[in-house]
N, C-alpha and C. Protein backbone atom coordinates (compact mmCIF):
# COMPACT_ATOMS: atom_id res chain seq x y z
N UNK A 1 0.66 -19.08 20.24
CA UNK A 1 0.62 -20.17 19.31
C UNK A 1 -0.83 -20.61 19.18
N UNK A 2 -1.26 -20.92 17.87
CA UNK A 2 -2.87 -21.75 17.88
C UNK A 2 -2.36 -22.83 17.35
N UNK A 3 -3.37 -23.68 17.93
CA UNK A 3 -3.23 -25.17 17.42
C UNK A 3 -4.69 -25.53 17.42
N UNK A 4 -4.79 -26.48 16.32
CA UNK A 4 -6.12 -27.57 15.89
C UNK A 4 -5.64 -28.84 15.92
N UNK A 5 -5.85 -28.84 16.93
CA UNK A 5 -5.76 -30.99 17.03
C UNK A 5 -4.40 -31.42 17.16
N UNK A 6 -3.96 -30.90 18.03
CA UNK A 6 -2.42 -30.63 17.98
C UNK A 6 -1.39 -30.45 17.08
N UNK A 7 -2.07 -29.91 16.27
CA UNK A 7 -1.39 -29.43 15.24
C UNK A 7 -1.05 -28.02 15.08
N UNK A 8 0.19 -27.22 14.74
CA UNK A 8 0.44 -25.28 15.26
C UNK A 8 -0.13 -25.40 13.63
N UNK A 9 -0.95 -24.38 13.82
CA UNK A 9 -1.25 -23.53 13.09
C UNK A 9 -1.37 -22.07 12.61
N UNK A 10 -0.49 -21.49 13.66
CA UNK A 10 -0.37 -20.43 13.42
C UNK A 10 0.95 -19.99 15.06
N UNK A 11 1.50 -18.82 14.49
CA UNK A 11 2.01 -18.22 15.92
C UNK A 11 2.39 -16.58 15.97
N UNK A 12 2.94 -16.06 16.95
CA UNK A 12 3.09 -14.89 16.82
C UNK A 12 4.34 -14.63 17.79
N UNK A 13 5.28 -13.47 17.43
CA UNK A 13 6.23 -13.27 18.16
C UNK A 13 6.30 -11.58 18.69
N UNK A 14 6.26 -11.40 19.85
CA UNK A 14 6.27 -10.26 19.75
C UNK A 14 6.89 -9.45 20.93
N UNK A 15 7.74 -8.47 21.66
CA UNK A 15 8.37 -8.24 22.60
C UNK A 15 8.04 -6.38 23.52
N UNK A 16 8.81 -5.86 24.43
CA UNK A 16 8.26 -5.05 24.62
C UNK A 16 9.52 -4.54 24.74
N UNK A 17 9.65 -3.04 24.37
CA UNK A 17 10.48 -1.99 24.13
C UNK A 17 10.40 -0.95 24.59
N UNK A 18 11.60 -0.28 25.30
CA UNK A 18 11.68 0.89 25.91
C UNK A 18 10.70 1.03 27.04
N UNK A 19 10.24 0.06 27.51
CA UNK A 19 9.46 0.03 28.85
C UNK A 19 7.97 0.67 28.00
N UNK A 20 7.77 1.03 27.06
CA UNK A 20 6.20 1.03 27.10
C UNK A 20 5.74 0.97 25.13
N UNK A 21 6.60 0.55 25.01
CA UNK A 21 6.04 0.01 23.17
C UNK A 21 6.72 -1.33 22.58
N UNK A 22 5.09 -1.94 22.90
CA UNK A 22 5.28 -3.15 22.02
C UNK A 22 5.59 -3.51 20.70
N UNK A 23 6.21 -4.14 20.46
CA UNK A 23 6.96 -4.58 19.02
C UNK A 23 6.48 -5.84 18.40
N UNK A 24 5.29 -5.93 17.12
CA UNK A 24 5.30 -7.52 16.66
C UNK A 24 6.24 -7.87 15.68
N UNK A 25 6.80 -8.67 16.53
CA UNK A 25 8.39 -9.55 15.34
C UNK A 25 7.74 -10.00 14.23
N UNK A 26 6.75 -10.85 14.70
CA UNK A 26 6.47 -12.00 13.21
C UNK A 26 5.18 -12.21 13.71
N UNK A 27 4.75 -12.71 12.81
CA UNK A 27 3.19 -13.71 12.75
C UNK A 27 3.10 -14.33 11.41
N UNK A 28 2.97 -15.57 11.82
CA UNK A 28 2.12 -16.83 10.53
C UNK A 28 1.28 -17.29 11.26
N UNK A 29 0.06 -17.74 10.14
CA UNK A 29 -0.65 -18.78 9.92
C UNK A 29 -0.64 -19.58 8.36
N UNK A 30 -0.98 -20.89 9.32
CA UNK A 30 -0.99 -21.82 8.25
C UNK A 30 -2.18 -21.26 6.95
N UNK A 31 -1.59 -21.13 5.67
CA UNK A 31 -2.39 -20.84 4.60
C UNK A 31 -3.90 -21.38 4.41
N UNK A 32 -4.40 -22.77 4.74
CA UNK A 32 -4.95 -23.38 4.81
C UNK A 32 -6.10 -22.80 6.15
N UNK A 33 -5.70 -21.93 7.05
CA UNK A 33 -6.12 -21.68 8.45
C UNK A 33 -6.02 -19.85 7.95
N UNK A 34 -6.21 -19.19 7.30
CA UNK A 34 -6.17 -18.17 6.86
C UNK A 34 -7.67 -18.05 7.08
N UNK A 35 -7.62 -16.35 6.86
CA UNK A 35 -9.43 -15.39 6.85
C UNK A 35 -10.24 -16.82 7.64
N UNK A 36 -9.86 -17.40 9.05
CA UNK A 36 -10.97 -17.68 9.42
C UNK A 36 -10.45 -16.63 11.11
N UNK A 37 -9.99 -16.34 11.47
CA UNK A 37 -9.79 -15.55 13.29
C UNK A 37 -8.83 -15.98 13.61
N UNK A 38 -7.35 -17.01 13.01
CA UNK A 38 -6.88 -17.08 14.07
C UNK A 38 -5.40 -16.21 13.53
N UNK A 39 -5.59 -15.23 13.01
CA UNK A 39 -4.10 -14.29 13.17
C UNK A 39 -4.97 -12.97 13.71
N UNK A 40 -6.10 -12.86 13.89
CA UNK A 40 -6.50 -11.90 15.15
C UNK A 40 -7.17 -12.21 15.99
N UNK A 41 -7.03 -13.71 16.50
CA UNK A 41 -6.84 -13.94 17.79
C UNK A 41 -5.21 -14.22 18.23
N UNK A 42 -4.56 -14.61 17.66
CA UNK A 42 -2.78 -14.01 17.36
C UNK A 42 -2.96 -12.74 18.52
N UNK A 43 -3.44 -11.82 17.26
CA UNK A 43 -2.98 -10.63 17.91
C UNK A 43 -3.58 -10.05 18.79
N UNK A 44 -4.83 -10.05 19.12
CA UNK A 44 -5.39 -9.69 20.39
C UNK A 44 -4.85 -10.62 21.18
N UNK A 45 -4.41 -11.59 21.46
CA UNK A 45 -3.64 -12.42 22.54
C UNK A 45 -2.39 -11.41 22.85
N UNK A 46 -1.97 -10.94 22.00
CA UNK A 46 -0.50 -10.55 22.32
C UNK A 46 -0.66 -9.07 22.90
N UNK A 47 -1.80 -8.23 22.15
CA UNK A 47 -2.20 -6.76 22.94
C UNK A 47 -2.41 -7.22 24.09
N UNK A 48 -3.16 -8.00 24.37
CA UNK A 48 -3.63 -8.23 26.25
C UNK A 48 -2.50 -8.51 26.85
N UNK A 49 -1.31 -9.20 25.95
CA UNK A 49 -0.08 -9.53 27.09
C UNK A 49 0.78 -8.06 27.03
N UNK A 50 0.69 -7.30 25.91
CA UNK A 50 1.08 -5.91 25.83
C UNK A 50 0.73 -4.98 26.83
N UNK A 51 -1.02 -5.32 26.91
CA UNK A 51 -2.01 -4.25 28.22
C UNK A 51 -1.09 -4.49 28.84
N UNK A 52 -1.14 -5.83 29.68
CA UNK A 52 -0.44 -6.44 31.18
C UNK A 52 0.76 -5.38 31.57
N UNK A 53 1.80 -5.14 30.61
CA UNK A 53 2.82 -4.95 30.97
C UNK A 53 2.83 -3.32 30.57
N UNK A 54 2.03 -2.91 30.64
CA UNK A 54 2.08 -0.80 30.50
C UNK A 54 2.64 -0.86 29.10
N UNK A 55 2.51 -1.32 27.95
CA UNK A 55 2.66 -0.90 26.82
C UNK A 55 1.62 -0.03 26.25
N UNK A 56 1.76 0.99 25.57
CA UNK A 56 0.78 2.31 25.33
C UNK A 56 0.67 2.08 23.75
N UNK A 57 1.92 1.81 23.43
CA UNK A 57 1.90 1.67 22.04
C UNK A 57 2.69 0.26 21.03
N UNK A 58 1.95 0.33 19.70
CA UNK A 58 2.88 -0.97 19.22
C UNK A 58 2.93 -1.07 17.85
N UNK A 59 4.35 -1.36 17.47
CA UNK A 59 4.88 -1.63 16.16
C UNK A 59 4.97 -2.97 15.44
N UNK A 60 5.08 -2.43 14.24
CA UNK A 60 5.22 -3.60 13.39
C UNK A 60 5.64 -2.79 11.82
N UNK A 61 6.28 -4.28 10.84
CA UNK A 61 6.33 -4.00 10.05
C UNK A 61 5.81 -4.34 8.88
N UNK A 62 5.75 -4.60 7.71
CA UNK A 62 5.30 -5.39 6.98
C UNK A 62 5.75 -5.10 5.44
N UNK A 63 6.22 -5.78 4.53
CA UNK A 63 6.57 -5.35 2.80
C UNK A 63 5.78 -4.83 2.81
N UNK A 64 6.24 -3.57 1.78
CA UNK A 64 5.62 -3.30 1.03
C UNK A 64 5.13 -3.49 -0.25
N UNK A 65 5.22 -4.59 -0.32
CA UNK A 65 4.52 -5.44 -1.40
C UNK A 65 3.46 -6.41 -0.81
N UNK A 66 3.47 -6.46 0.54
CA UNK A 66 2.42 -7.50 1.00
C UNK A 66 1.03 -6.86 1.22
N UNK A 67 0.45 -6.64 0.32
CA UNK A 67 -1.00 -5.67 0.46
C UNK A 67 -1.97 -6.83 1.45
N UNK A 68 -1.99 -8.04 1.45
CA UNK A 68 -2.89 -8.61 2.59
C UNK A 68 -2.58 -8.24 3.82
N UNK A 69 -1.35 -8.48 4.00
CA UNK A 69 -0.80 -7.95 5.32
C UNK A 69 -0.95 -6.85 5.90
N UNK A 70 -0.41 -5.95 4.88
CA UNK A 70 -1.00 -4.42 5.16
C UNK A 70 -2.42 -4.18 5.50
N UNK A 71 -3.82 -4.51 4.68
CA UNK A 71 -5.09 -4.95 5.01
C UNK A 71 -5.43 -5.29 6.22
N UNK A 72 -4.89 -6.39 6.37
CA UNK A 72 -4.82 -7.15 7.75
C UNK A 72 -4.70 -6.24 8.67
N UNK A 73 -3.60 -5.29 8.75
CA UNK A 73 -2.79 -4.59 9.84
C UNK A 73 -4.09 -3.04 10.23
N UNK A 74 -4.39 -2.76 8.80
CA UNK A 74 -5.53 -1.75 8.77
C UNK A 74 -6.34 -2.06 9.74
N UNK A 75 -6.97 -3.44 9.42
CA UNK A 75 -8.57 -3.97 9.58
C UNK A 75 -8.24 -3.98 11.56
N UNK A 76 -6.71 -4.20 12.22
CA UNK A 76 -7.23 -4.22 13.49
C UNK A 76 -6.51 -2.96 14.03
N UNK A 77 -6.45 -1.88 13.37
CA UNK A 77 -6.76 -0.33 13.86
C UNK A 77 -5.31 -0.21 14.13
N UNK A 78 -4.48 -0.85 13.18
CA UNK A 78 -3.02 0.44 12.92
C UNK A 78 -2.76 0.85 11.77
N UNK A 79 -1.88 2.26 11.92
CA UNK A 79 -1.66 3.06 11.09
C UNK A 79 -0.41 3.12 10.50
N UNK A 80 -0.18 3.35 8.63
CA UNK A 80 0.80 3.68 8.26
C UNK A 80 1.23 4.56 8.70
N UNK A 81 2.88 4.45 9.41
CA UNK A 81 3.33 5.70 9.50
C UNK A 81 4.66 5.83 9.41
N UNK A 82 5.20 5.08 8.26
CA UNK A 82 6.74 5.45 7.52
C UNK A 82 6.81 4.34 6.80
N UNK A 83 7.83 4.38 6.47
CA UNK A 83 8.88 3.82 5.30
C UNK A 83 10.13 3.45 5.37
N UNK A 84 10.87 2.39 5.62
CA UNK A 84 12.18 1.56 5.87
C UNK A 84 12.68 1.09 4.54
N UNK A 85 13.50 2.08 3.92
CA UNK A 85 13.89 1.65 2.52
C UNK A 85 15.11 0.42 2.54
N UNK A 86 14.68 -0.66 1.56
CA UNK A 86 16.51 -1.70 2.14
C UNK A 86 15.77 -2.38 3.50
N UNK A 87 14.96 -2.57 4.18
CA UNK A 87 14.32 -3.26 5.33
C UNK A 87 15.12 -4.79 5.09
N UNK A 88 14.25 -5.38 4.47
CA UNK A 88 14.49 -6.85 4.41
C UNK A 88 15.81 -7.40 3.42
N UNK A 89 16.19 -8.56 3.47
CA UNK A 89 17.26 -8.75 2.91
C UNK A 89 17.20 -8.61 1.36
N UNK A 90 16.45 -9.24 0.61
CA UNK A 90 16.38 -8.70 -0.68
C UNK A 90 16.05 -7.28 -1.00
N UNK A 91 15.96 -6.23 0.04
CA UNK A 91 16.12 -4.87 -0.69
C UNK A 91 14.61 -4.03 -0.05
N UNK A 92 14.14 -5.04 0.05
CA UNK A 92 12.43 -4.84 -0.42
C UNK A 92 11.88 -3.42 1.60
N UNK A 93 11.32 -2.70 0.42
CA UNK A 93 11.34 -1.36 1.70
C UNK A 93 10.29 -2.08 2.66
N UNK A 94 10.13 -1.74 3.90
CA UNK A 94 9.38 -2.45 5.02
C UNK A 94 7.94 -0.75 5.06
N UNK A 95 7.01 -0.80 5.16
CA UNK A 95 5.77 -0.27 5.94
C UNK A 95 5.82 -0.23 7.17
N UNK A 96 6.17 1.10 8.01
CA UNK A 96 5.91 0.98 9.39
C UNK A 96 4.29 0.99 9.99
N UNK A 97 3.75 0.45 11.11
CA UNK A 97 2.50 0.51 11.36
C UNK A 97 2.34 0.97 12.84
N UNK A 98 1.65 1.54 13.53
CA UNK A 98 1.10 1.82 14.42
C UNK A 98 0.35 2.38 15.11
N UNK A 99 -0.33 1.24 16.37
CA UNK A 99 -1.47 1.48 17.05
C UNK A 99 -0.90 1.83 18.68
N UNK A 100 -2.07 2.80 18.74
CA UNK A 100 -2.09 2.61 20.38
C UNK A 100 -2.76 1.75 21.03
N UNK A 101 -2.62 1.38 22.69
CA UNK A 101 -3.61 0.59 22.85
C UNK A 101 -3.72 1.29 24.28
């Protein structure tokens, strides 16, 4: 979770699978708290809790209609590598991503 002045501004959810691949559920930040560090300090918080626990590798998803996101996901060194057609509830196909760490 980040917070400014006790206020959340952002958080991240994320779990570990099959004993060695991490999974990110979700991440927001507040719009307002955007392109300044804190959804990759988000996520480097959550790789280091990933290191901790022998995770090698880690997933995520993201629309494929969300090109920031996708960007985003580029810029901290994961890779497209499939396609989840029907993913989300309105239909909309999901982008698989992944990095090692």
């Amino acid at each position: 979770m980040a917070e400014v002045g006790g206020r959340i501004i952002g958080y991240i959810i994320g779990t570990v699978r099959w004993m060695n691949v991490g999974h990110v559920l979700a991440i927001g930040v507040d719009p307002q708290h955007r392109r300044k560090g804190v959804g990759t300090a988000l996520m480097e918080s959550l790789m280091n809790y990933f290191r901790k626990r022998g995770v090698s590798k880690v997933r995520l998803e993201a629309r494929e209609s969300n090109w920031e996101a996708r960007r985003f996901y580029s810029s901290l060194g994961f890779s497209e590598v499939g396609k989840v057609p029907y993913y989300y509830s309105d239909g909309e196909t999901a982008i698989l991503f992944e990095r090692e760490i």
